[in-house]
PDB file of N, CA and C in Angstrom:
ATOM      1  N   UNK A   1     -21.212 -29.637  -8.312  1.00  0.00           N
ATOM      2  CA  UNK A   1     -21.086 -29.299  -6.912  1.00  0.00           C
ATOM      3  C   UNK A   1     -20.413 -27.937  -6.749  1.00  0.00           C
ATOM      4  N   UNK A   2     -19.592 -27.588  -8.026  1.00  0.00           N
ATOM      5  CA  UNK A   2     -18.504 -26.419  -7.211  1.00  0.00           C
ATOM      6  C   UNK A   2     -19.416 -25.152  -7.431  1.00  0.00           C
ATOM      7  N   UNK A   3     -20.616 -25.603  -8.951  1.00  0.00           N
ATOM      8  CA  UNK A   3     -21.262 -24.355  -8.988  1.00  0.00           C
ATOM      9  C   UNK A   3     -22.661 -23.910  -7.921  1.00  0.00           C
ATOM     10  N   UNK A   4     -22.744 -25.273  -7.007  1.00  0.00           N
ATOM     11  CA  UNK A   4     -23.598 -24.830  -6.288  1.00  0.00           C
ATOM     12  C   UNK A   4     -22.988 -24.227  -4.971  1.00  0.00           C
ATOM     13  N   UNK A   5     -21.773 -24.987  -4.770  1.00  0.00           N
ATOM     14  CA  UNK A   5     -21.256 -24.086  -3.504  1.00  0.00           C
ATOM     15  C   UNK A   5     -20.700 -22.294  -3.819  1.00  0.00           C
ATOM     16  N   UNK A   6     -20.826 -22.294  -5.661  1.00  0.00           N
ATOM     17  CA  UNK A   6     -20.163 -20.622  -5.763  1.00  0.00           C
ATOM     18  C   UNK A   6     -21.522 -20.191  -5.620  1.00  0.00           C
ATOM     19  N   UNK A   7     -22.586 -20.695  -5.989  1.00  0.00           N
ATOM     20  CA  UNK A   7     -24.271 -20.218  -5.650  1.00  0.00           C
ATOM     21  C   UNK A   7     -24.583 -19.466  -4.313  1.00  0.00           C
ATOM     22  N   UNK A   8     -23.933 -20.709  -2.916  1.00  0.00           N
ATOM     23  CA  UNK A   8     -24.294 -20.509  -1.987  1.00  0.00           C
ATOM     24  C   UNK A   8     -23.581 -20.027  -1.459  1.00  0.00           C
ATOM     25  N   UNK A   9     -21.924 -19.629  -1.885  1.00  0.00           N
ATOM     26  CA  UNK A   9     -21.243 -18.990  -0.578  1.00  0.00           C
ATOM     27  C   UNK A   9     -21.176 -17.343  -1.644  1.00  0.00           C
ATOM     28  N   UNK A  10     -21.307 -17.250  -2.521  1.00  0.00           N
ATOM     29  CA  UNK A  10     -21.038 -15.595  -2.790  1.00  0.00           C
ATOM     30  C   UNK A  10     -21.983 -14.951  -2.081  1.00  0.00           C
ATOM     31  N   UNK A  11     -22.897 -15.108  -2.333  1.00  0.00           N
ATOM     32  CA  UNK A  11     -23.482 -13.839  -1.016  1.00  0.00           C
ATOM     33  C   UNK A  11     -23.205 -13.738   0.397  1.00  0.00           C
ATOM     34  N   UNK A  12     -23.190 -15.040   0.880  1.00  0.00           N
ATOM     35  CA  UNK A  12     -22.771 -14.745   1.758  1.00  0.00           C
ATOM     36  C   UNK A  12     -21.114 -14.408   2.575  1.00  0.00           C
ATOM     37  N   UNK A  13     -20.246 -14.774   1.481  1.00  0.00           N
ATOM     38  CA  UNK A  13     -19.255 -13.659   1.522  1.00  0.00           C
ATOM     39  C   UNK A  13     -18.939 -12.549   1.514  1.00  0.00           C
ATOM     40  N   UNK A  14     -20.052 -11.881   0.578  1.00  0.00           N
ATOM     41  CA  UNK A  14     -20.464 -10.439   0.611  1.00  0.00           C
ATOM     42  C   UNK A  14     -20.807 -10.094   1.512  1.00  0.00           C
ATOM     43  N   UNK A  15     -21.833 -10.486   1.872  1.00  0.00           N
ATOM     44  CA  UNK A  15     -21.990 -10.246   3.654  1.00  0.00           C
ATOM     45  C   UNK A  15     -21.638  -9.598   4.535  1.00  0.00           C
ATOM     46  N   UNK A  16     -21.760  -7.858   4.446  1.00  0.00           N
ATOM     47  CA  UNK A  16     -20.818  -7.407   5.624  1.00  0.00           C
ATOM     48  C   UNK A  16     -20.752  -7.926   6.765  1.00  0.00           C
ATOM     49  N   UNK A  17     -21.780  -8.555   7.427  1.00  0.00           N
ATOM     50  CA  UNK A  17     -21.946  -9.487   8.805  1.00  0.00           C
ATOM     51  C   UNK A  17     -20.420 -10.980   8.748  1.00  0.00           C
ATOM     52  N   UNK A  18     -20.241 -11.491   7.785  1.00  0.00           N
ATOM     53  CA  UNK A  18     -19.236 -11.865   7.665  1.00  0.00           C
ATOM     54  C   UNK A  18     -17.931 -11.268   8.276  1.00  0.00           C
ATOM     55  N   UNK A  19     -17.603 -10.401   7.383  1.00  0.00           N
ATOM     56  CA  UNK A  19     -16.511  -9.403   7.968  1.00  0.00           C
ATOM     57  C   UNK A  19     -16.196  -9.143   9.298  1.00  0.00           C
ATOM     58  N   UNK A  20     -17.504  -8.570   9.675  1.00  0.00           N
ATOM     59  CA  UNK A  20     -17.531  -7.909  10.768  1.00  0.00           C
ATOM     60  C   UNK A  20     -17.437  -9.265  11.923  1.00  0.00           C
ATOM     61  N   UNK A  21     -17.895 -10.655  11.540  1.00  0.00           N
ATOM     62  CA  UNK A  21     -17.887 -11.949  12.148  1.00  0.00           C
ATOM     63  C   UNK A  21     -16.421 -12.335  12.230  1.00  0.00           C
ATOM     64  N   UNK A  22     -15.901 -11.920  11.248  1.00  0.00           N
ATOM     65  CA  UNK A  22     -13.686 -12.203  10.992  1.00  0.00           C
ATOM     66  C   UNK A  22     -12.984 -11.618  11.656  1.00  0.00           C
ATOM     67  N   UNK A  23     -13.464 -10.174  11.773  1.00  0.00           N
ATOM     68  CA  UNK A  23     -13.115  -9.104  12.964  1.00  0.00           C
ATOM     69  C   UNK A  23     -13.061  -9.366  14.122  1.00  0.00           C
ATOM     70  N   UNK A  24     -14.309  -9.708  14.591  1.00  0.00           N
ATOM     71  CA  UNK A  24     -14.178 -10.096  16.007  1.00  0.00           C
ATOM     72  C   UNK A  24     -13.992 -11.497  16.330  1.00  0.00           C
ATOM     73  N   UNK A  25     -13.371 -12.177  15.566  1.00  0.00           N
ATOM     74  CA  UNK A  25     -13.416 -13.876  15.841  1.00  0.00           C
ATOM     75  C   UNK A  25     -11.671 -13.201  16.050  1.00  0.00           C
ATOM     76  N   UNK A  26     -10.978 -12.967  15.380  1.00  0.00           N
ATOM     77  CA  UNK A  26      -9.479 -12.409  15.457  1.00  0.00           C
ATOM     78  C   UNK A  26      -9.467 -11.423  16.488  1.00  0.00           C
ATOM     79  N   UNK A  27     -10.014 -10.787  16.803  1.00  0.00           N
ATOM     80  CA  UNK A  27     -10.094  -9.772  18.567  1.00  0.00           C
ATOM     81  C   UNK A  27     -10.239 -10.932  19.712  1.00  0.00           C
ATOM     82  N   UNK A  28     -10.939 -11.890  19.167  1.00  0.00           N
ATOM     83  CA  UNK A  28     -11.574 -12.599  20.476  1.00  0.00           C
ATOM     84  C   UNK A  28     -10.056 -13.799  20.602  1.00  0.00           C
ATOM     85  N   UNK A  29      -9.524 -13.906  19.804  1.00  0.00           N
ATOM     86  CA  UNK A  29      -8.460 -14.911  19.350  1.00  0.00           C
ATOM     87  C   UNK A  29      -7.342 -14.461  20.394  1.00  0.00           C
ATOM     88  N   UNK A  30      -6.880 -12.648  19.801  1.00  0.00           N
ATOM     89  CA  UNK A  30      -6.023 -11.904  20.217  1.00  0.00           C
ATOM     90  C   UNK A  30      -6.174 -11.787  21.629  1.00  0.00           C
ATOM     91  N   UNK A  31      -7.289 -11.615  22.281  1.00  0.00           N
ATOM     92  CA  UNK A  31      -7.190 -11.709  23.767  1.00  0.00           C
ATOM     93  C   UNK A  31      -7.259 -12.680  24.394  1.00  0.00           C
ATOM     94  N   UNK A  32      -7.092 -13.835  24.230  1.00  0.00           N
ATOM     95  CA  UNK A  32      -6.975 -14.993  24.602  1.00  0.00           C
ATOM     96  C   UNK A  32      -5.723 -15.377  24.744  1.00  0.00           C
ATOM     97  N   UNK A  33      -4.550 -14.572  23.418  1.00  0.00           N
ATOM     98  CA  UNK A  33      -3.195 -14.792  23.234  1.00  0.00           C
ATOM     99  C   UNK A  33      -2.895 -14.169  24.085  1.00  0.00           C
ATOM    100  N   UNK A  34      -3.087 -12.847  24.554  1.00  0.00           N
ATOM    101  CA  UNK A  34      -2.711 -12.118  25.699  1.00  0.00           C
ATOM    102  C   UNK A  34      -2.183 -12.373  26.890  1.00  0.00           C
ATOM    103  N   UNK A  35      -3.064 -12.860  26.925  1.00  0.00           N
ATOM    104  CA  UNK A  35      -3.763 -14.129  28.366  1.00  0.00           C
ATOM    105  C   UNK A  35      -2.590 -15.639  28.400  1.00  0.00           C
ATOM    106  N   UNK A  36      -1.961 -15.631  27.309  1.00  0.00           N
ATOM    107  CA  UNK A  36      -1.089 -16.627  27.458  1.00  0.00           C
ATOM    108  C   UNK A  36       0.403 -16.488  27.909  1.00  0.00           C
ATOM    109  N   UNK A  37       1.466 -17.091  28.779  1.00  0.00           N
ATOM    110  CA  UNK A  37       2.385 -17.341  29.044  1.00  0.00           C
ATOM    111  C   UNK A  37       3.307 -16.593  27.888  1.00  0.00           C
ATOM    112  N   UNK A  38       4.653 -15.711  27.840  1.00  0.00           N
ATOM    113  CA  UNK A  38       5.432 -15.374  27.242  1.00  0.00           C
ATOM    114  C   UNK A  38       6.541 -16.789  27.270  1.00  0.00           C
ATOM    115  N   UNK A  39       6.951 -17.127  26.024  1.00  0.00           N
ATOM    116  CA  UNK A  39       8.615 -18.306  25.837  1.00  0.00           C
ATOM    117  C   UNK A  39       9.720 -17.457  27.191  1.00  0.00           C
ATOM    118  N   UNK A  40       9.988 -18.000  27.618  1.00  0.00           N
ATOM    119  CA  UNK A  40      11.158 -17.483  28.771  1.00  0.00           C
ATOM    120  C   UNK A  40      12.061 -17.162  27.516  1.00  0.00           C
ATOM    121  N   UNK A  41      13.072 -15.913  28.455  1.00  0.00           N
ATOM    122  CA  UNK A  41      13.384 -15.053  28.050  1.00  0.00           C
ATOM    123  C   UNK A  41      15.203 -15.560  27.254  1.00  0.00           C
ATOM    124  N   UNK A  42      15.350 -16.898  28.147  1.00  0.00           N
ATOM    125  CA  UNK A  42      16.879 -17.463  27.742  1.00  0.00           C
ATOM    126  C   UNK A  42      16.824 -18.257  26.515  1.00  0.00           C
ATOM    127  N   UNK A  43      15.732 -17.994  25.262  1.00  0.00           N
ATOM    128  CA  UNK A  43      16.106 -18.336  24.061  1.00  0.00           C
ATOM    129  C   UNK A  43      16.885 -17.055  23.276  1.00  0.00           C
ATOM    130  N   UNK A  44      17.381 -17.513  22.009  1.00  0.00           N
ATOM    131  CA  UNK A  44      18.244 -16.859  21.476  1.00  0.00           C
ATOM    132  C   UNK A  44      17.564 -15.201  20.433  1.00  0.00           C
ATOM    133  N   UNK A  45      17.535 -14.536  20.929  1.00  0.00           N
ATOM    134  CA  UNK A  45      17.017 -13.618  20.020  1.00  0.00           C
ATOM    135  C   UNK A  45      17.053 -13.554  18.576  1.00  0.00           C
ATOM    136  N   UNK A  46      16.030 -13.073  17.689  1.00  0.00           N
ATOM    137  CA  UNK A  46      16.076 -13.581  16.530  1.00  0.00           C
ATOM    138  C   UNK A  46      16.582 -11.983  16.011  1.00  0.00           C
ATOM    139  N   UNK A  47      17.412 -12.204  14.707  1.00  0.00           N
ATOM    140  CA  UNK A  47      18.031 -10.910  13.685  1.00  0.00           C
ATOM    141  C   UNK A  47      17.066 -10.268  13.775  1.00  0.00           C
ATOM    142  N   UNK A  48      17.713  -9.030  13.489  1.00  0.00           N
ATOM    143  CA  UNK A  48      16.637  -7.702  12.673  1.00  0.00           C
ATOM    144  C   UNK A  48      15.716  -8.514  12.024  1.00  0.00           C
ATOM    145  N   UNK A  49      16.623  -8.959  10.757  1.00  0.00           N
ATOM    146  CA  UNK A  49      15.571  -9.194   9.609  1.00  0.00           C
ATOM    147  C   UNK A  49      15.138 -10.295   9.650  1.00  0.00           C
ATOM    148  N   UNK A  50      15.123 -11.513  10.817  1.00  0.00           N
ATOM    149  CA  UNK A  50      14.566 -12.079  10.986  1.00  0.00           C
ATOM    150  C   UNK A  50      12.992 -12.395  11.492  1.00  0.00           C
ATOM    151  N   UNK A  51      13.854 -11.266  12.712  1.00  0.00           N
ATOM    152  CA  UNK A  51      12.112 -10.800  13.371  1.00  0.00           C
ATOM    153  C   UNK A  51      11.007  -9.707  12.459  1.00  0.00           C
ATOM    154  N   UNK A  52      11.820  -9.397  11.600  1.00  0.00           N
ATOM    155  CA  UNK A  52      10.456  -8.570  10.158  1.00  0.00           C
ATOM    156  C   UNK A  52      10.446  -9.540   9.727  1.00  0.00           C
ATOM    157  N   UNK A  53      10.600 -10.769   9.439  1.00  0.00           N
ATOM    158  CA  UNK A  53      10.233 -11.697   8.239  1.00  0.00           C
ATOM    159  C   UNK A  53       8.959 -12.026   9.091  1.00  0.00           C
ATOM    160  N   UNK A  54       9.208 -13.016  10.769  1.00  0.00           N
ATOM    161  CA  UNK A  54       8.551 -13.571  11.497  1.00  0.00           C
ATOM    162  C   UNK A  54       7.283 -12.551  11.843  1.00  0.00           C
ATOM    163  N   UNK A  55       7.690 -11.194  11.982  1.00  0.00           N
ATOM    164  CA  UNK A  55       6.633 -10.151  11.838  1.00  0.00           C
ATOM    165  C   UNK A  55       5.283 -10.284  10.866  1.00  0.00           C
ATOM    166  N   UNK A  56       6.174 -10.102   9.163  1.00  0.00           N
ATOM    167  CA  UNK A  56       5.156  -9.608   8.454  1.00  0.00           C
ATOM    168  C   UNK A  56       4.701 -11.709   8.454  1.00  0.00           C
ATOM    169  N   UNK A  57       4.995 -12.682   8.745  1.00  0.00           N
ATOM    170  CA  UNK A  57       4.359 -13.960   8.335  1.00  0.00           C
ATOM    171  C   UNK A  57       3.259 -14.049   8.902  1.00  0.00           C
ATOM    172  N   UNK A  58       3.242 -13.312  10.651  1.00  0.00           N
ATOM    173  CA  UNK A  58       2.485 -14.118  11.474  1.00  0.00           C
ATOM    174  C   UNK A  58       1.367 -12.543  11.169  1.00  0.00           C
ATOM    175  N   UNK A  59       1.746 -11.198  10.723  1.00  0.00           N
ATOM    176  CA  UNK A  59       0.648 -10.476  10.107  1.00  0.00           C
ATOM    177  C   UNK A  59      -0.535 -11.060   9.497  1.00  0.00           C
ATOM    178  N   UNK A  60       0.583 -11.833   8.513  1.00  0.00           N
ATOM    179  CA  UNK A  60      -0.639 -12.149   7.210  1.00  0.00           C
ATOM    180  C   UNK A  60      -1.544 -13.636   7.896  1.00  0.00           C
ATOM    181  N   UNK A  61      -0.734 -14.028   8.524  1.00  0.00           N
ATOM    182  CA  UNK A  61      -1.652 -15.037   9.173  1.00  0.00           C
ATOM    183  C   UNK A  61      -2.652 -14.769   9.949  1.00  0.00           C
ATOM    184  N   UNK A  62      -2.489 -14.050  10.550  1.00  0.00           N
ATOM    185  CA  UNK A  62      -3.446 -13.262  11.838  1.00  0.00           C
ATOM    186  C   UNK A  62      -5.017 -12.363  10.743  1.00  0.00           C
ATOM    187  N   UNK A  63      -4.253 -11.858   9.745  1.00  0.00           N
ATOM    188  CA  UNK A  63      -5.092 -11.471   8.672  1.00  0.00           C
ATOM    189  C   UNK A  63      -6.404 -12.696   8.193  1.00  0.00           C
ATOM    190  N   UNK A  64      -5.280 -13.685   7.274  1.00  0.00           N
ATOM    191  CA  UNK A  64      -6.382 -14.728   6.536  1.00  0.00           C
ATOM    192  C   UNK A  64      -7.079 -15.656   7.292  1.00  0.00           C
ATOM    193  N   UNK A  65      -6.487 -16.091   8.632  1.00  0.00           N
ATOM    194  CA  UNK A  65      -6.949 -17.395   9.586  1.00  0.00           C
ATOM    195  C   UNK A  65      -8.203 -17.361   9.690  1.00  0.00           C
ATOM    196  N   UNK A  66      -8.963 -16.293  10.842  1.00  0.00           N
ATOM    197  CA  UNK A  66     -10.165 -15.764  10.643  1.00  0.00           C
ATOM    198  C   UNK A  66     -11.158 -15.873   9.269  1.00  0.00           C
ATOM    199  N   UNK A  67     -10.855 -15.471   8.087  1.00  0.00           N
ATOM    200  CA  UNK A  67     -11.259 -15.839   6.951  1.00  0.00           C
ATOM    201  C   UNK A  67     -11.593 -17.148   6.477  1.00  0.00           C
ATOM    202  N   UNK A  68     -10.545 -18.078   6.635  1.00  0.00           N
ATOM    203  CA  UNK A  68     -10.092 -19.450   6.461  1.00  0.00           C
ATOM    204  C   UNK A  68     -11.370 -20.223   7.733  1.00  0.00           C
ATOM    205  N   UNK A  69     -11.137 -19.759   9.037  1.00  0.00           N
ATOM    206  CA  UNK A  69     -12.295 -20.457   9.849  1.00  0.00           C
ATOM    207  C   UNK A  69     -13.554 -19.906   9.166  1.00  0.00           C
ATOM    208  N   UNK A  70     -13.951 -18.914   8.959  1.00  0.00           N
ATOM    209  CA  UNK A  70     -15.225 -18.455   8.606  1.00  0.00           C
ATOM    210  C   UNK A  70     -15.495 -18.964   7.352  1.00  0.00           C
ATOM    211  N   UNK A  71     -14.630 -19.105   6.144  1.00  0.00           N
ATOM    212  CA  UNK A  71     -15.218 -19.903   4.735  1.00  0.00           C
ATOM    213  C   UNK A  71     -15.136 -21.532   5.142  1.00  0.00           C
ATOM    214  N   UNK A  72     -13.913 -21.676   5.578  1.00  0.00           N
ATOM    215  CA  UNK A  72     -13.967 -23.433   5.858  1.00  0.00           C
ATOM    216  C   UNK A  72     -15.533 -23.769   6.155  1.00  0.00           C
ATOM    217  N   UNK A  73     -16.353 -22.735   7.015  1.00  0.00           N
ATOM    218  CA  UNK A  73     -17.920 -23.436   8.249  1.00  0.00           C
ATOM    219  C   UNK A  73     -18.665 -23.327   7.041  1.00  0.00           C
ATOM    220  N   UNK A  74     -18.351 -22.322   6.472  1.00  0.00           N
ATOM    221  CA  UNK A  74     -19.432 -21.660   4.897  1.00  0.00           C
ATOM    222  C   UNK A  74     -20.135 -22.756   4.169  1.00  0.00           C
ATOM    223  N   UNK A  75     -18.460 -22.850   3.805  1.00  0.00           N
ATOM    224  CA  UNK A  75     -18.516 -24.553   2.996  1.00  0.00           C
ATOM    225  C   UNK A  75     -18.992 -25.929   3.218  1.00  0.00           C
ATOM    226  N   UNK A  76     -18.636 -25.831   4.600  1.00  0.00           N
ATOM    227  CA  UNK A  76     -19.057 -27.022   5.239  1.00  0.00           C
ATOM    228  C   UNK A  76     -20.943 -26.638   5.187  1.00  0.00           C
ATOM    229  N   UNK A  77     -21.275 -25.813   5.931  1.00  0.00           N
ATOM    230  CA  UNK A  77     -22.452 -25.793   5.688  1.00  0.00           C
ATOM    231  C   UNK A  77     -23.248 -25.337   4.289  1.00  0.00           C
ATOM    232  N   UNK A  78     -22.489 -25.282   3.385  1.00  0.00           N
ATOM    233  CA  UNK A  78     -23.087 -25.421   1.929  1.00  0.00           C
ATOM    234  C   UNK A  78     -23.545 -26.682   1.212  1.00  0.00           C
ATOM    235  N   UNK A  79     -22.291 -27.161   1.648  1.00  0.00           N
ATOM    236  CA  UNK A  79     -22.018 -28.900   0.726  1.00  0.00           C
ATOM    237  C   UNK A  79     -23.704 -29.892   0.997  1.00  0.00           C
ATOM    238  N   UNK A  80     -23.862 -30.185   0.065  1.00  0.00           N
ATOM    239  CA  UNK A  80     -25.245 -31.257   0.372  1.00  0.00           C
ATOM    240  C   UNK A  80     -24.715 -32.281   1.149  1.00  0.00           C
ATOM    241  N   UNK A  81     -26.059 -32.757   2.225  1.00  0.00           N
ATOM    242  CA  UNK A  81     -26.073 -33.685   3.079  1.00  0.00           C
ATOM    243  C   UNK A  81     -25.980 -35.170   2.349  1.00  0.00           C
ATOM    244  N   UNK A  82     -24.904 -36.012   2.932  1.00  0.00           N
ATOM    245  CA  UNK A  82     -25.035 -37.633   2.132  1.00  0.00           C
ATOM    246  C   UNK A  82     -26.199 -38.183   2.922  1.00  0.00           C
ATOM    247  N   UNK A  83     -26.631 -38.756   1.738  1.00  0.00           N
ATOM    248  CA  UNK A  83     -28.073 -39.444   1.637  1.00  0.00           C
ATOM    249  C   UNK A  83     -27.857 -40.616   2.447  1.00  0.00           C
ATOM    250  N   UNK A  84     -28.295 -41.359   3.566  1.00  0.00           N
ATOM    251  CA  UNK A  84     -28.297 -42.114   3.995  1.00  0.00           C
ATOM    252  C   UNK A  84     -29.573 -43.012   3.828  1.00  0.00           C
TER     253      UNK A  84
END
């Protein structure tokens, strides 16, 4: 099974249409967040180096998520159908 799903998802990982599908699934994400309510303002502010930690975490998240939805569907639509 794992060598048919590396069969069926490498190309289409390659895929610049992929990419460019991760791109705008994370634009379309980001303006939606926009669009959402700010935490009121009487919580406690977080450290310097707290708010760079919380910075670079929610970076890399904002980075792979997009990726993660787009291979999770990949996969899903790779895997063979159970035989009923």
């Amino acid at each position: 099974m794992l060598g048919q799903l590396a069969t069926e998802l490498a190309p289409l990982l390659a895929d610049p249409r992929v990419g460019r599908e991760c791109t705008a699934f994370a634009a379309r994400v980001a303006g939606l967040a926009a669009d959402m309510p700010l935490a009121g303002s009487d919580l406690p502010a977080p450290s310097s180096g707290q708010a760079a930690t919380i910075a670079a975490a929610l970076d890399t998240y904002g980075r792979t998520s997009p990726q993660m939805v787009v291979f999770g569907t990949l996969l899903e639509a790779a895997l063979p159908r159970p035989r009923r």
